[in-house]
Every structure is written in C-alpha cells, then in structure tokens.
Protein backbone atom coordinates (compact mmCIF):
# COMPACT_ATOMS: atom_id res chain seq x y z
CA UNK A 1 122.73 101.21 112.26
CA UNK A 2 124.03 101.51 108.79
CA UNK A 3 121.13 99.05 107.31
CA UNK A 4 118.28 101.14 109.26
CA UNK A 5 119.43 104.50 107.77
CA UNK A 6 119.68 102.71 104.10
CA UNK A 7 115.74 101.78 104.45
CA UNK A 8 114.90 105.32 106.22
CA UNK A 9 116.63 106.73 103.51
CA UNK A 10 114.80 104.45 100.57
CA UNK A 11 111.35 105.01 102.10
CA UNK A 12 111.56 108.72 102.30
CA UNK A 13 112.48 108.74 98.77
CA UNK A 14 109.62 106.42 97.19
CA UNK A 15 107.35 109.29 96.85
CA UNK A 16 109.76 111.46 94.88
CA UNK A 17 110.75 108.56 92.86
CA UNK A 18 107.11 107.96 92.26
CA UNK A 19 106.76 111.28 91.19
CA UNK A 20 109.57 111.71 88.69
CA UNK A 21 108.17 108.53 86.94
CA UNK A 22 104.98 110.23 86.09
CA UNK A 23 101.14 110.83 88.02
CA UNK A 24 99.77 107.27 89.38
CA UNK A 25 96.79 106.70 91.07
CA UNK A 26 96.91 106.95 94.74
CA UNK A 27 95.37 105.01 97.61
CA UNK A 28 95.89 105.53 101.17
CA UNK A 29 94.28 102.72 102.81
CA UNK A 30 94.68 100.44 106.21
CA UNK A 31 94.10 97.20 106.45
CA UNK A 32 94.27 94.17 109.56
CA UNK A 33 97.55 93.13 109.32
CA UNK A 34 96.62 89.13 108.93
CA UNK A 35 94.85 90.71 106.09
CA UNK A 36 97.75 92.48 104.11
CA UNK A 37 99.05 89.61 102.48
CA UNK A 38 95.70 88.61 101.11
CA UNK A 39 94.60 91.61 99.77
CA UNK A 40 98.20 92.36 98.01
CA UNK A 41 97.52 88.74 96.50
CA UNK A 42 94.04 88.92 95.27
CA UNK A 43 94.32 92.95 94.38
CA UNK A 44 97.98 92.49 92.49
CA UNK A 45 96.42 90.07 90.64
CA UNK A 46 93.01 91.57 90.16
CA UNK A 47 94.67 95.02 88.83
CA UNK A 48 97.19 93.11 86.35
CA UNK A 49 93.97 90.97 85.09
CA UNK A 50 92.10 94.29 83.83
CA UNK A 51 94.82 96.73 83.30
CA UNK A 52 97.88 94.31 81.65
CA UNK A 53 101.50 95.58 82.74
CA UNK A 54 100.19 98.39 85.66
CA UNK A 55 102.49 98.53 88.31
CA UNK A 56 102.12 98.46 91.85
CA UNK A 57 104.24 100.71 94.43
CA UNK A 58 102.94 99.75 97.72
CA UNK A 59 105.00 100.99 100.85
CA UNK A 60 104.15 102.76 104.11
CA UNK A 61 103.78 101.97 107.62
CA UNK A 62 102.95 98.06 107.66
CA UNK A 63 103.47 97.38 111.18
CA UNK A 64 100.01 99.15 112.15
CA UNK A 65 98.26 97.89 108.66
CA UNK A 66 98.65 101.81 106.96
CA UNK A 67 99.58 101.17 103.39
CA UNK A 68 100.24 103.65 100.81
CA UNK A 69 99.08 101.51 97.61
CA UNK A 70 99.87 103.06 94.54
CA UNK A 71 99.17 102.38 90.99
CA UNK A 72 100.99 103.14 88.09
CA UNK A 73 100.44 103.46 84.40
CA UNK A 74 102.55 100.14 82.07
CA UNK A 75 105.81 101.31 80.63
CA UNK A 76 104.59 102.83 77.27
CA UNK A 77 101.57 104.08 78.45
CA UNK A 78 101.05 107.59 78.96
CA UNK A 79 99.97 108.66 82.61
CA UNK A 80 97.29 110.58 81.20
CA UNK A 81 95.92 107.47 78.94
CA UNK A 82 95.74 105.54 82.62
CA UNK A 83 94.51 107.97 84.41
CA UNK A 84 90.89 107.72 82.52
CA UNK A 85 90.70 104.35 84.65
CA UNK A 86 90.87 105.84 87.92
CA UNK A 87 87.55 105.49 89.23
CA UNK A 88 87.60 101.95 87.65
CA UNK A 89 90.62 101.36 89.35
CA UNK A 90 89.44 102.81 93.14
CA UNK A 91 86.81 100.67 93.00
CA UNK A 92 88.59 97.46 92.72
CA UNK A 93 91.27 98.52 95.08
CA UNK A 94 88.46 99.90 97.72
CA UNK A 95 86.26 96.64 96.75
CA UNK A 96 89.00 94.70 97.66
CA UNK A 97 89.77 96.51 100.77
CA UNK A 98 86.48 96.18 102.03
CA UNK A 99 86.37 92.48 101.70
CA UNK A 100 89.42 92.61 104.03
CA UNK A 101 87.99 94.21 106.46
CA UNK A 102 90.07 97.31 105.98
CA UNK A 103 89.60 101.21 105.86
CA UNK A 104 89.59 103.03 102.03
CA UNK A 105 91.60 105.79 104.49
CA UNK A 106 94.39 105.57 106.60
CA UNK A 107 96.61 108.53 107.86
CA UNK A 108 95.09 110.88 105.02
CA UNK A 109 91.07 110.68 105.95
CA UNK A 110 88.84 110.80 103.78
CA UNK A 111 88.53 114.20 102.58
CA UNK A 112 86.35 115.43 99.62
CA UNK A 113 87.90 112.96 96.94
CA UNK A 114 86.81 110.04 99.22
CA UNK A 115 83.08 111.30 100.26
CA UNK A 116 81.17 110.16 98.03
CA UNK A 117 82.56 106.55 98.72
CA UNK A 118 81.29 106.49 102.28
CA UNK A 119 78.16 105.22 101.65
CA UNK A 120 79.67 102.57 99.76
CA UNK A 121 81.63 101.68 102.30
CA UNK A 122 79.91 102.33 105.48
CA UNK A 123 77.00 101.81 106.98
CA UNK A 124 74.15 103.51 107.48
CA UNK A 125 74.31 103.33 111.78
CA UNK A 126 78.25 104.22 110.97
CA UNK A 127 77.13 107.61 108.69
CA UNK A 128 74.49 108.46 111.19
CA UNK A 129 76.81 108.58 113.93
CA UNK A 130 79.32 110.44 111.79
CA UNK A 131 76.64 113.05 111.88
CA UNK A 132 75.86 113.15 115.56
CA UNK A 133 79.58 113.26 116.32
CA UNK A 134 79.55 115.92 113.70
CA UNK A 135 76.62 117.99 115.32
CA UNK A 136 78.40 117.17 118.60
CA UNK A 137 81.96 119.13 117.65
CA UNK A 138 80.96 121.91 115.30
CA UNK A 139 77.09 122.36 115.79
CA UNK A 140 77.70 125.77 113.53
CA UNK A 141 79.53 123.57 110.67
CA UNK A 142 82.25 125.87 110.54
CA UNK A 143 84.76 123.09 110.59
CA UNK A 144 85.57 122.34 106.70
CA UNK A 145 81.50 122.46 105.88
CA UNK A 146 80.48 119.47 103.48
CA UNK A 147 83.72 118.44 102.94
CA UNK A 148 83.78 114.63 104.53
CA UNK A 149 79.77 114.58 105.72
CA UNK A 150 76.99 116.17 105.21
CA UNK A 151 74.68 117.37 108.27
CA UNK A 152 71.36 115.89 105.97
C-alpha cells in the first residue's frame, strides 16, 4: 500500500515540479499502446538530434495509451530562448505521433491551439463528419463557435 501511495504521490506532483523548473512545451497526445515504446524511441531521439540537451518529461495514464509528453528547454537555456521552437517542435512530436497511429489529443481535445493541425492530421471524410456531427449537436453554433471546427 505504502509503494502505491509513493507513485500517487510522485505523479500528482510532476506537473508542479515541471512548473517550478520553468515553461516547456506541452503535448497531450494518445497513442496504441504496442506503439508507445516506438514512438518514445524514434521521438527521444529525433528531439535530442535537432534540439541538443532538451529534456523529455513524459508521464500520464499509459495503461490506455494517454501520454502527457513534455518538452523542456537544456539546462542553460532560457525557457523563453526554447520556446521560439515550439511549432518546430509540435510538428515533429505530432509527425511522429501520426506515424504511430496515435491522436495529437488525448484527455485535453483539441481546442483552439490544436485546430489548425486537424487538417494535417485528419482526413478530409474525418473533418467532414466532424462537421455533420457538429451541425447535428449545436445546429445554432452556440457551443464554443469556431473554436475546434469550422461549420465551412
């Protein structure tokens, strides 16, 4: 019992710690989990080959493939320095998630910050029935308008 309440108590607590250290760039993503070893392989690797000494804080809820994978500036480097290569640095991470055949959002949806991925990502049967399901629910778009998709 002891040993579960140690982890409980270390996973609640990567977030702050993550937070204390500085901004980092943040990905909520799923994956298949025959999949998860893979893509921490090839995107570890892929991350430390363009941006030298970054460090990766992955934790989250692995048994059903939900992975918080976060990225963080090297020691030295200021947050804000890093932070130019976000977009650079979703990419990869999403590139790499699609080639998994996993989800660039998990628990966390996509949300504004995410929409202009979709098309990237999905396609275009997958969009269209976004919108019907969309015209389906809230056929007056009062339901967060424009924020994930578009009615167009």
């Amino acid at each position: 019992m002891q040993q579960a309440q140690t982890l409980w108590h270390w996973r609640e607590h990567i977030s702050l710690a993550q937070a204390q250290d500085g901004k980092n760039i943040k990905h909520d993503i799923s994956l298949p989990i025959s999949q998860i070893t893979p893509f921490l392989q090839h995107t570890d690797a892929a991350l430390e080959a363009a941006y030298p000494g970054c460090r990766v804080i992955c934790f989250g809820h692995i048994g059903d493939g939900n992975l918080h994978y976060n990225v963080a500036a090297p020691l030295g480097t200021s947050a804000e320095t890093f932070l130019q290569h976000q977009a650079a640095i979703n990419r990869l991470v999403h590139d790499h998630v699609a080639l998994c055949a996993g989800s660039i959002s998990a628990e966390h949806g996509i949300g504004a910050l995410k929409r202009d991925d979709l098309p990237r990502y999905k396609s275009a049967v997958e969009l269209q029935l976004m919108r019907k399901i969309k015209r389906a629910l809230d056929p007056h778009q009062l339901f967060n308008p424009g924020k994930v998709i578009s009615m167009e």
